[in-house]
Protein backbone atom coordinates (compact mmCIF):
# COMPACT_ATOMS: atom_id res chain seq x y z
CA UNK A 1 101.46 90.32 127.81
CA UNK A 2 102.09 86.76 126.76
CA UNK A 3 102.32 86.14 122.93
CA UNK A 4 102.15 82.98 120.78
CA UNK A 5 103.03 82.17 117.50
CA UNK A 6 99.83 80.23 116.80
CA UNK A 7 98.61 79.98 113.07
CA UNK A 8 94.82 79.76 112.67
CA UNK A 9 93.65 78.08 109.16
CA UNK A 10 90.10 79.13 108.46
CA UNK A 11 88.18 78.65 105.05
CA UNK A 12 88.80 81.59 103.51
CA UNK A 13 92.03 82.81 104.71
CA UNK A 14 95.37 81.82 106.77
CA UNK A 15 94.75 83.94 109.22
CA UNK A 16 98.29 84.47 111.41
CA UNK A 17 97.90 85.93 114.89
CA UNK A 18 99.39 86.18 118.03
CA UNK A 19 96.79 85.38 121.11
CA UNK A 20 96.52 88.12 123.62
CA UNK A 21 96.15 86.92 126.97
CA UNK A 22 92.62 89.38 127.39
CA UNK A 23 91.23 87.60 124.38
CA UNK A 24 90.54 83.84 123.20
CA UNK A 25 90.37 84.04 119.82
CA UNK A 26 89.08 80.78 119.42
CA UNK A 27 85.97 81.83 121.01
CA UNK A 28 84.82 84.64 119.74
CA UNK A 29 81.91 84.97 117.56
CA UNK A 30 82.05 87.45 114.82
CA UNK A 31 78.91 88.44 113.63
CA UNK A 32 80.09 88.76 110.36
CA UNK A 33 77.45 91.41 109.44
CA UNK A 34 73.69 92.17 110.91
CA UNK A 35 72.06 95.45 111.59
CA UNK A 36 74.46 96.32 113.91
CA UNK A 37 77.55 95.30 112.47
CA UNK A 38 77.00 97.24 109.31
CA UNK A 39 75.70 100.60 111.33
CA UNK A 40 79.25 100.18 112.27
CA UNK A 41 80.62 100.42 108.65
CA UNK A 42 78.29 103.36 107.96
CA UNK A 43 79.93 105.08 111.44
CA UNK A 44 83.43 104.46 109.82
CA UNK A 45 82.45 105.68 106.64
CA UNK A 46 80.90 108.67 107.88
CA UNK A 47 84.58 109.12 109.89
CA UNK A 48 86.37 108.49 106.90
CA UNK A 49 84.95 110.98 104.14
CA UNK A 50 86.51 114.38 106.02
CA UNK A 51 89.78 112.47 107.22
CA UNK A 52 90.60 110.33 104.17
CA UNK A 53 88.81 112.51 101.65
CA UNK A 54 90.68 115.86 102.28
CA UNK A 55 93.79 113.20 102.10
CA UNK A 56 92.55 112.30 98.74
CA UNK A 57 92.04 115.93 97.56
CA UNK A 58 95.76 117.01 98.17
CA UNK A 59 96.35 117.08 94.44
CA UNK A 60 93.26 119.98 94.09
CA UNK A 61 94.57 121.87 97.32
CA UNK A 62 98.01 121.55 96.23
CA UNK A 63 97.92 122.91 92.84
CA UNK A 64 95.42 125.58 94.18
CA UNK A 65 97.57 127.13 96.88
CA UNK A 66 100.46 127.03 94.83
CA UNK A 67 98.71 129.15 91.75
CA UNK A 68 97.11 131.39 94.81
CA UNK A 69 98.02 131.63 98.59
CA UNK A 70 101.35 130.26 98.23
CA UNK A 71 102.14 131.02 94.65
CA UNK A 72 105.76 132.73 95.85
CA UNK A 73 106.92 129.79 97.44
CA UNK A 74 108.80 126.46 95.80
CA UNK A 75 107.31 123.35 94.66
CA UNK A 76 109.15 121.70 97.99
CA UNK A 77 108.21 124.19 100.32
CA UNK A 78 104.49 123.45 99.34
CA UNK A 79 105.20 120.00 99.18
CA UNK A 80 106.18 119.78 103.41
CA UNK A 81 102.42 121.39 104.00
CA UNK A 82 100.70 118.03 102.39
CA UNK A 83 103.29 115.77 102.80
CA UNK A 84 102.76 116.97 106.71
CA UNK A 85 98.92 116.46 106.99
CA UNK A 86 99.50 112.52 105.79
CA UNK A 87 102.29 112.58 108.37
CA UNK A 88 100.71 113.96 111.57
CA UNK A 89 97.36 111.50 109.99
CA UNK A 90 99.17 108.37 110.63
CA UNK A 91 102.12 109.70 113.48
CA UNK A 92 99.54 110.15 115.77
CA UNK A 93 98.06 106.49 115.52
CA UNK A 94 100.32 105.19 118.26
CA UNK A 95 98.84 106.94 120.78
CA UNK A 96 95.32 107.08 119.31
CA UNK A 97 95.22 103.13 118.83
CA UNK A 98 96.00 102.25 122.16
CA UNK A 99 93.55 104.87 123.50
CA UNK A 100 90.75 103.11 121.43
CA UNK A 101 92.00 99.72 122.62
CA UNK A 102 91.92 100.71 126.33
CA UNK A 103 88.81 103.23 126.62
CA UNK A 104 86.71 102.54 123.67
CA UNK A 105 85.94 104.43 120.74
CA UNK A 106 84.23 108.01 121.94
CA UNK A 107 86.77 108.79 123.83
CA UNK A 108 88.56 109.57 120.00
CA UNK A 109 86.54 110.02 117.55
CA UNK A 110 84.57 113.23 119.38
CA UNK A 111 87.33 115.07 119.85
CA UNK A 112 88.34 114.20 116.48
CA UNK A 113 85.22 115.36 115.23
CA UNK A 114 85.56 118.88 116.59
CA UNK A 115 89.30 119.08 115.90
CA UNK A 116 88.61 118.29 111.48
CA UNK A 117 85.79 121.08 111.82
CA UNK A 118 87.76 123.45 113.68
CA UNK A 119 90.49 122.89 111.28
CA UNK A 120 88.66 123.59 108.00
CA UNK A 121 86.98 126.49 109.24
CA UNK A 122 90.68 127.94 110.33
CA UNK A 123 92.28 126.93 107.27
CA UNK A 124 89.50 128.65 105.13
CA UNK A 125 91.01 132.23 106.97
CA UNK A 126 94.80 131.49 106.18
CA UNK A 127 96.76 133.25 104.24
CA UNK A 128 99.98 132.84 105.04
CA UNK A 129 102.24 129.52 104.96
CA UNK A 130 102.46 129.49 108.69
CA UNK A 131 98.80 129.63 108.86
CA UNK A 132 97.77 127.02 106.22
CA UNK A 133 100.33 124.53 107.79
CA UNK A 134 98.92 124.93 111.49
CA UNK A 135 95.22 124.92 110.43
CA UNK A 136 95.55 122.04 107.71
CA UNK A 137 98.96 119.89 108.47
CA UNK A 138 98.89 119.92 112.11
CA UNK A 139 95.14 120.54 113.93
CA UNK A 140 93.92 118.78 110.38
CA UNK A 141 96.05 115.49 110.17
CA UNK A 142 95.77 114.97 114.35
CA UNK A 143 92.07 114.87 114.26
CA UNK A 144 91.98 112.83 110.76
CA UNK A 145 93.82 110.33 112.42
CA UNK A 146 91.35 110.31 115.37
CA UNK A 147 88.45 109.58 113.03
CA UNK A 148 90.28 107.11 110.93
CA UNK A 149 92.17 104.89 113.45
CA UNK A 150 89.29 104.07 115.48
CA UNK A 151 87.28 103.63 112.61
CA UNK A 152 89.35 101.08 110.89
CA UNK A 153 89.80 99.67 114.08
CA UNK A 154 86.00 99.35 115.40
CA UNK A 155 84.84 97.36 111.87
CA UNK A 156 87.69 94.70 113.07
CA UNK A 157 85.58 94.15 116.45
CA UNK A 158 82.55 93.14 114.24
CA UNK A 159 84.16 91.39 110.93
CA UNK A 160 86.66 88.72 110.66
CA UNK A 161 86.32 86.39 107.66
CA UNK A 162 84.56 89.06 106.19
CA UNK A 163 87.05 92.39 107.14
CA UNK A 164 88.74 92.93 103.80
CA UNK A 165 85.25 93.47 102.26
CA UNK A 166 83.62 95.44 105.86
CA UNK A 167 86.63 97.54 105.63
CA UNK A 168 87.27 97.94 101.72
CA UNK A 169 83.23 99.53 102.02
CA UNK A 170 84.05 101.56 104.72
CA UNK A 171 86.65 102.80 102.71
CA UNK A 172 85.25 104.07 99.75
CA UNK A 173 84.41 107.20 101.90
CA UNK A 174 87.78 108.68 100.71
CA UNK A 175 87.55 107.77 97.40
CA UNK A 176 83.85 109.58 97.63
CA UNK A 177 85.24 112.03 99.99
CA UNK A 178 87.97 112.71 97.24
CA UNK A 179 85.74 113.60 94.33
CA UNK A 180 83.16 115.25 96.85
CA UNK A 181 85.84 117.96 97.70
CA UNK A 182 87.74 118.93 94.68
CA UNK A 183 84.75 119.29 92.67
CA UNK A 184 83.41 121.65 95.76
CA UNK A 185 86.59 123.08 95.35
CA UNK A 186 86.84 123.83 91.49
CA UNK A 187 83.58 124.76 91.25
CA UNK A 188 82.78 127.13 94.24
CA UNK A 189 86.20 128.54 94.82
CA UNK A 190 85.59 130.38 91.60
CA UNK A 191 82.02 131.79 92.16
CA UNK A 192 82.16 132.41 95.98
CA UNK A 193 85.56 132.55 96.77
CA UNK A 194 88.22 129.80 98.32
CA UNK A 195 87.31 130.68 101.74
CA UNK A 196 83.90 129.72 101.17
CA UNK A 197 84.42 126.65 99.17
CA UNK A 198 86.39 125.12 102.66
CA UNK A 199 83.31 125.91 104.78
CA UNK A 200 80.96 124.14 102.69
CA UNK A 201 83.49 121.48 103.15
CA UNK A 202 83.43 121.82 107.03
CA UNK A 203 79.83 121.80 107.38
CA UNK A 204 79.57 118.44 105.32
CA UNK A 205 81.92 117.34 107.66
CA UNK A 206 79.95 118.36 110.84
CA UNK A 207 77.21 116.68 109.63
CA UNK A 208 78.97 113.58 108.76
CA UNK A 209 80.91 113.61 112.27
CA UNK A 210 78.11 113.56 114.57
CA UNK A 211 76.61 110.74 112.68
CA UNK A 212 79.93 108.51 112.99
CA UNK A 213 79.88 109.81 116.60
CA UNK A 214 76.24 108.17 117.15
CA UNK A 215 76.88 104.77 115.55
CA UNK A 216 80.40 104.07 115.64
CA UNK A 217 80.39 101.14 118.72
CA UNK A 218 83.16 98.58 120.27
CA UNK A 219 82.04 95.08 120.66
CA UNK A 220 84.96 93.41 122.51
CA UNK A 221 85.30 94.97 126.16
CA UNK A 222 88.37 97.07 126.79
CA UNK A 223 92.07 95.80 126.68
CA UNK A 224 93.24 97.48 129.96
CA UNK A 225 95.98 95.85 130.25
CA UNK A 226 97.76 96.66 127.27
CA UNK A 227 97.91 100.29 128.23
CA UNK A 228 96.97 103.29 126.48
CA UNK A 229 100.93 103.90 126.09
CA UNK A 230 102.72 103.52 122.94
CA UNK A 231 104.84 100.32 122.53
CA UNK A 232 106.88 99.68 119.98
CA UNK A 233 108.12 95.83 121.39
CA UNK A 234 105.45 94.63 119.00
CA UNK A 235 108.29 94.95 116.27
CA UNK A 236 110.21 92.49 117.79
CA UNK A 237 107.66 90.07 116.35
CA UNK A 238 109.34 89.39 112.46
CA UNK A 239 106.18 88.81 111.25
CA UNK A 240 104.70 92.18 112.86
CA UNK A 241 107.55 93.86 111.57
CA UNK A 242 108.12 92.69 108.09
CA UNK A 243 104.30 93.96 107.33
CA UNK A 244 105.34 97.17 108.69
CA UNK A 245 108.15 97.43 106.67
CA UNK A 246 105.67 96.70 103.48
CA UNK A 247 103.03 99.00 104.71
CA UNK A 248 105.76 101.63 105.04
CA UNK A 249 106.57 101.41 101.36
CA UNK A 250 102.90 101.31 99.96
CA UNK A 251 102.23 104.52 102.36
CA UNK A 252 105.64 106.70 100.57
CA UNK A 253 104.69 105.58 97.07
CA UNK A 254 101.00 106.64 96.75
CA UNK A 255 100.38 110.18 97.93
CA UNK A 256 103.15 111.18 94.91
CA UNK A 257 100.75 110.78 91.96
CA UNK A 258 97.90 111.55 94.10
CA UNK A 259 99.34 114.73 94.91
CA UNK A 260 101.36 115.85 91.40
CA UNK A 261 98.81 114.26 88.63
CA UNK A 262 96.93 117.68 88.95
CA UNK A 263 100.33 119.63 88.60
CA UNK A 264 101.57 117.39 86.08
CA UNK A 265 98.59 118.30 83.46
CA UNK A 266 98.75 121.78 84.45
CA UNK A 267 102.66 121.58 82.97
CA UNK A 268 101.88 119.86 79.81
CA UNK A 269 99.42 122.34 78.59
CA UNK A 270 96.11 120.68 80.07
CA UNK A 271 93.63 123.71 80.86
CA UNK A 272 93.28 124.34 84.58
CA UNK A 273 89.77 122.88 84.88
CA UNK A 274 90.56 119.71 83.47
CA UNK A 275 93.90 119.65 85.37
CA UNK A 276 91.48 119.87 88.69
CA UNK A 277 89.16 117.23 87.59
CA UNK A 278 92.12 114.71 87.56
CA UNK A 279 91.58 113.91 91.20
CA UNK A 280 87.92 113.55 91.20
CA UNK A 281 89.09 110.97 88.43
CA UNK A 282 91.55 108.96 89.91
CA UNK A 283 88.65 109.00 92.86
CA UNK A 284 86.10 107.84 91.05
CA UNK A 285 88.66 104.62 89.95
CA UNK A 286 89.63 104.54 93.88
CA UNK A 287 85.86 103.76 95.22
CA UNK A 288 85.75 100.67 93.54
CA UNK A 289 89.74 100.00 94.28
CA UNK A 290 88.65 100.16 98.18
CA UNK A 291 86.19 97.64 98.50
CA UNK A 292 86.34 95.35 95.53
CA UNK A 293 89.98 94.11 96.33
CA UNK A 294 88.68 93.73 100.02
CA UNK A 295 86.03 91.13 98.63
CA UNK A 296 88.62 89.08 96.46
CA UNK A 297 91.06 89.44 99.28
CA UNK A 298 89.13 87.71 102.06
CA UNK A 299 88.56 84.67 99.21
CA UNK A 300 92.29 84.63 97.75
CA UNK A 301 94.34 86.22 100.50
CA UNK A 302 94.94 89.70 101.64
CA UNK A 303 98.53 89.83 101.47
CA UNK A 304 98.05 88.60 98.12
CA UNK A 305 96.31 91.00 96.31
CA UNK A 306 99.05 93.95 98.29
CA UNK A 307 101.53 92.44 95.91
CA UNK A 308 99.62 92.21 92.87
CA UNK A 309 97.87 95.72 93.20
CA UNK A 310 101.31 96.92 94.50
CA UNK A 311 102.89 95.20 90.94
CA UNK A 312 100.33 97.20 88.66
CA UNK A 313 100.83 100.25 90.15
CA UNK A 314 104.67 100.39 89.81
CA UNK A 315 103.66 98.95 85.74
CA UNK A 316 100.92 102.27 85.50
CA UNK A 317 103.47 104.17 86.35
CA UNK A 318 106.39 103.36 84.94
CA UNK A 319 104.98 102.06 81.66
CA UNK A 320 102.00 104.66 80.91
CA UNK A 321 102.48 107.33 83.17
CA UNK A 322 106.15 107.55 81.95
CA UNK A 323 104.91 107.79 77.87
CA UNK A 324 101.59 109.84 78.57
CA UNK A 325 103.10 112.88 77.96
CA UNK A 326 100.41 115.72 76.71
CA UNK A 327 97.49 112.84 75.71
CA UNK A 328 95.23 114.06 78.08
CA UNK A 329 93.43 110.38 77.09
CA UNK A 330 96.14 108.80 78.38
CA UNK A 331 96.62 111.30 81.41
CA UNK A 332 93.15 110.76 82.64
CA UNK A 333 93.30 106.52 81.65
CA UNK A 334 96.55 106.74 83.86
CA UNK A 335 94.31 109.14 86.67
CA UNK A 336 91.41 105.98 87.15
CA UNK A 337 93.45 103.00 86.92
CA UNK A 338 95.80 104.04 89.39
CA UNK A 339 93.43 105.11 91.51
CA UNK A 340 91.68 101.73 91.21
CA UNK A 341 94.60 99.54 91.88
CA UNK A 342 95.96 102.30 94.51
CA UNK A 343 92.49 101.76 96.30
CA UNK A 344 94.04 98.56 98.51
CA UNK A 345 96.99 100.82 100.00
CA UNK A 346 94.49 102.11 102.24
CA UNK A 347 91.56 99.71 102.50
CA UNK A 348 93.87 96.23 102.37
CA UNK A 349 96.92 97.11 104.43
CA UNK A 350 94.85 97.61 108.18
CA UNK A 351 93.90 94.33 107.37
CA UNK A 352 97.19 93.13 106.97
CA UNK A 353 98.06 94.40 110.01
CA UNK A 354 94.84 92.22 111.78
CA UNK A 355 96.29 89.33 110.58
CA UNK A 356 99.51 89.08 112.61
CA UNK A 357 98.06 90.66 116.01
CA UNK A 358 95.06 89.98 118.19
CA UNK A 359 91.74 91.52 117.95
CA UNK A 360 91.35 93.29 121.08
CA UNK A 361 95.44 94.83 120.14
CA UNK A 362 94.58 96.33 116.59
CA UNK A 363 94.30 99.66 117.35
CA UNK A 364 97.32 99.77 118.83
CA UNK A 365 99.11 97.76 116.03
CA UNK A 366 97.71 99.90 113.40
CA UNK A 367 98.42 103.04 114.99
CA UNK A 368 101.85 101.80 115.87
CA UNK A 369 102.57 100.75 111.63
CA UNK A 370 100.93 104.14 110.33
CA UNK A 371 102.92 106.02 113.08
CA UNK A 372 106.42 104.46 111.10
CA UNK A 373 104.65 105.02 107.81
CA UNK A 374 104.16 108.74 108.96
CA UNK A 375 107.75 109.06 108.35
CA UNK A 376 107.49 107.91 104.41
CA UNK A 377 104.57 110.20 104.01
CA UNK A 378 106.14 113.32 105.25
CA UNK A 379 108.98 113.13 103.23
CA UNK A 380 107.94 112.03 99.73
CA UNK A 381 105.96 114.71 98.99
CA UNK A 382 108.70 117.18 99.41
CA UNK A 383 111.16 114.85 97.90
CA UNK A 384 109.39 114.56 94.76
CA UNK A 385 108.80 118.64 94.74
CA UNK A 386 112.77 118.34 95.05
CA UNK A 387 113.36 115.85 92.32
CA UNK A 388 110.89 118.72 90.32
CA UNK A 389 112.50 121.26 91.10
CA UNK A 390 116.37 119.34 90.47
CA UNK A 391 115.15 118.52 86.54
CA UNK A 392 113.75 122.13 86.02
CA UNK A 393 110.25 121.18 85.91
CA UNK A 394 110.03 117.95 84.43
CA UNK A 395 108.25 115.22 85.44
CA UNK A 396 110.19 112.48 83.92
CA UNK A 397 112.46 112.03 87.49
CA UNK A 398 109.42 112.66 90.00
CA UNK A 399 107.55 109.39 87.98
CA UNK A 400 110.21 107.11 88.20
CA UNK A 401 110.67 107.86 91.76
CA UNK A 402 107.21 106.90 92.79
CA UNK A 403 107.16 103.92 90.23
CA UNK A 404 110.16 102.39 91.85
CA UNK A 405 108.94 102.92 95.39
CA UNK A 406 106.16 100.71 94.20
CA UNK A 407 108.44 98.08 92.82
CA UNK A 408 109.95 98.46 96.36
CA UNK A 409 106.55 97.63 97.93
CA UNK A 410 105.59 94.59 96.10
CA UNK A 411 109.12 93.39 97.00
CA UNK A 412 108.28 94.04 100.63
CA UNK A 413 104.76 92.12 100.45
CA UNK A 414 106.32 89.41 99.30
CA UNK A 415 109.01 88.99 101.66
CA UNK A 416 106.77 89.74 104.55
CA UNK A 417 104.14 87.23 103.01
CA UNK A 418 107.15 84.53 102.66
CA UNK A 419 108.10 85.34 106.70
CA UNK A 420 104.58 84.69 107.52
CA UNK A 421 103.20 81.65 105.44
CA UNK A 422 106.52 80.49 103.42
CA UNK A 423 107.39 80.64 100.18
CA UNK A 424 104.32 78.34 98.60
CA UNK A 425 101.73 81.09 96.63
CA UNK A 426 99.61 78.76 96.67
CA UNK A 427 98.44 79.03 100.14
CA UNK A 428 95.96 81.95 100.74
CA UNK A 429 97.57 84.58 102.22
């Protein structure tokens, strides 16, 4: 496939991409919204509340399986069971975004569809660790990431100028998805039992999946001749591979508070309950933080507004996090603003990734970044269960850790925003 450097300048955004020779980006018409287009975001939303919101809930599940199921076993060995479902979520993009590329949507999201069903309805009869990592981790994060890569993917065929905002509304199904769950969690698992709590959850699911099977739809035809095979070449493009490097970063740093706030309260005294209703917090903070950074991204730049939402986070963290000790005000302050300015991690960085490759290769280009970031999300989990574990049960090393990956991040974005556009912040980006 032939590749050019090519910069586009629109009105709203430097948009950077290489030209495919299947595609003429010049002449395509986005419809920019329409009946159609947006029964497209409400397919990708509906896709996105099972796969991103059980994502969002690993704080609930975590701190429940390791006061229950898994109560014998360390804070690391729990920590390789979620860090694992984010991993085999975004591992399995670079084969799923190259099969959307080349064959269309259905040929993912269906089986994806059965796969998050069969997954929660297994993992409701685990017991054991073996069990709970086959049923969630594996069959779980496989067919999340066939519901979430195409979906991401399909609201690119319909939006350009507009995609931050399309895709930042389609996203706000995890952050719904994410208080949905827990409180189905905390306040079933109780009365009916754990088991039963996770089939409520699947049949939400069900319901949600056949709907994203019946409107999610492709508008440009396929790219055969990219190949439904992995390819990795794409990261000889600097460009390309300085936003993966970025994306990377974002991807280790956020799944640590999402994951520990919950265990964090539970260790400074915070009752259980409240503990729980952290992540239905920090979710109701991340359903604004997916779509409202989208909207002032497609006006200011989206690269932009990864370093400054990047920049807060590491400051949340390392300034109030750090210092909220046992205020359960500040705990829960800490909970929503992080999960508002966390919100772009997911929402802004597929768009990113649209803005240094062609349309009709973004699935593959997505799936091929969140297959490297698979790598960060596998292991920080653990590692921060292992920093735990290392300072005896304080929290004060685990913080730092994710604050600095954020630092890290915004470091990235910047560099990777410098390789694309130069060094000038005042260009839109």
């Amino acid at each position: 496939m032939g590749v050019s450097d090519e910069v586009e300048m629109s009105s709203e955004v430097v948009d950077t991409r290489p030209l495919s020779d299947s595609t003429d980006l010049s002449d395509e018409d986005y419809p920019e919204g329409g009946l159609k287009a947006w029964s497209v975001v409400l397919g990708a939303w509906c896709a996105m509340v099972p796969s991103m919101g059980l994502l969002n809930s690993l704080g609930v599940l975590q701190a429940w399986t390791s006061t229950h199921q898994l109560k014998d076993y360390s804070e690391s060995s729990i920590g390789w069971i979620f860090g694992s479902y984010g991993f085999f979520l975004y591992i399995a993009g670079a084969q799923t975004g190259p099969i959307f590329d080349t064959y269309g949507s259905k040929f993912v999201i269906i089986p994806g569809s059965i796969g998050i069903v069969l997954s929660m309805v297994c993992f409701s009869l685990s017991e054991e660790y073996y069990q709970i990592f086959l049923s969630f981790s594996v069959l779980g994060g496989l067919s999340a990431c066939t519901l979430f890569t195409p979906a991401i993917s399909t609201v690119g065929h319909w939006f350009n100028l507009r995609r931050g905002w399309a895709t930042g509304v389609a996203c706000t199904a995890g952050g719904i998805g994410g208080v949905l769950f827990p409180l189905i969690i905390l306040y079933a698992a109780p009365r009916i039992g754990f088991p039963w709590a996770i089939r409520i959850i699947a049949l939400i699911s069900a319901i949600l999946c056949v709907c994203a099977c019946l409107l999610l739809k492709t508008r440009l035809p396929p790219n055969k001749k990219a190949g439904a095979s992995v390819d990795f070449r794409a990261l000889r493009d600097l460009k390309y591979a300085s936003t993966t490097a970025a994306v990377f970063l974002v991807e280790f740093a956020v799944f640590i508070p999402i994951t520990y706030i919950a265990s964090y309260a539970i260790s400074v005294g915070v009752d259980d309950t409240m503990s729980y209703l952290l992540i239905p917090f920090l979710n109701v903070g991340a359903i604004p933080g997916r779509f409202l950074p989208g909207l002032v991204a497609d006006r200011v730049g989206r690269f932009n507004v990864m370093v400054l939402t990047s920049l807060i986070c590491s400051i949340l963290t390392l300034a109030l996090w750090t210092k909220a000790g046992d205020d359960l005000t500040a705990v829960v302050c800490y909970a929503v603003s992080f999960g508002f300015w966390s919100g772009a991690a997911i929402s802004l960085t597929p768009v990113c990734i649209s803005q240094v490759c062609a349309t009709d290769d973004y699935g593959k280009r997505t799936g091929t970044t969140f297959t490297i970031s698979s790598v960060g999300t596998l292991v920080g989990i653990p590692i921060a269960g292992a920093i735990l574990e290392s300072d005896g049960g304080e929290y004060g090393g685990l913080i730092v850790f994710g604050g600095v990956l954020y630092l890290a991040a915004t470091v990235a974005f910047v560099i990777a925003r410098g390789i694309c556009v130069g060094w000038s912040f005042g260009v839109k980006f």
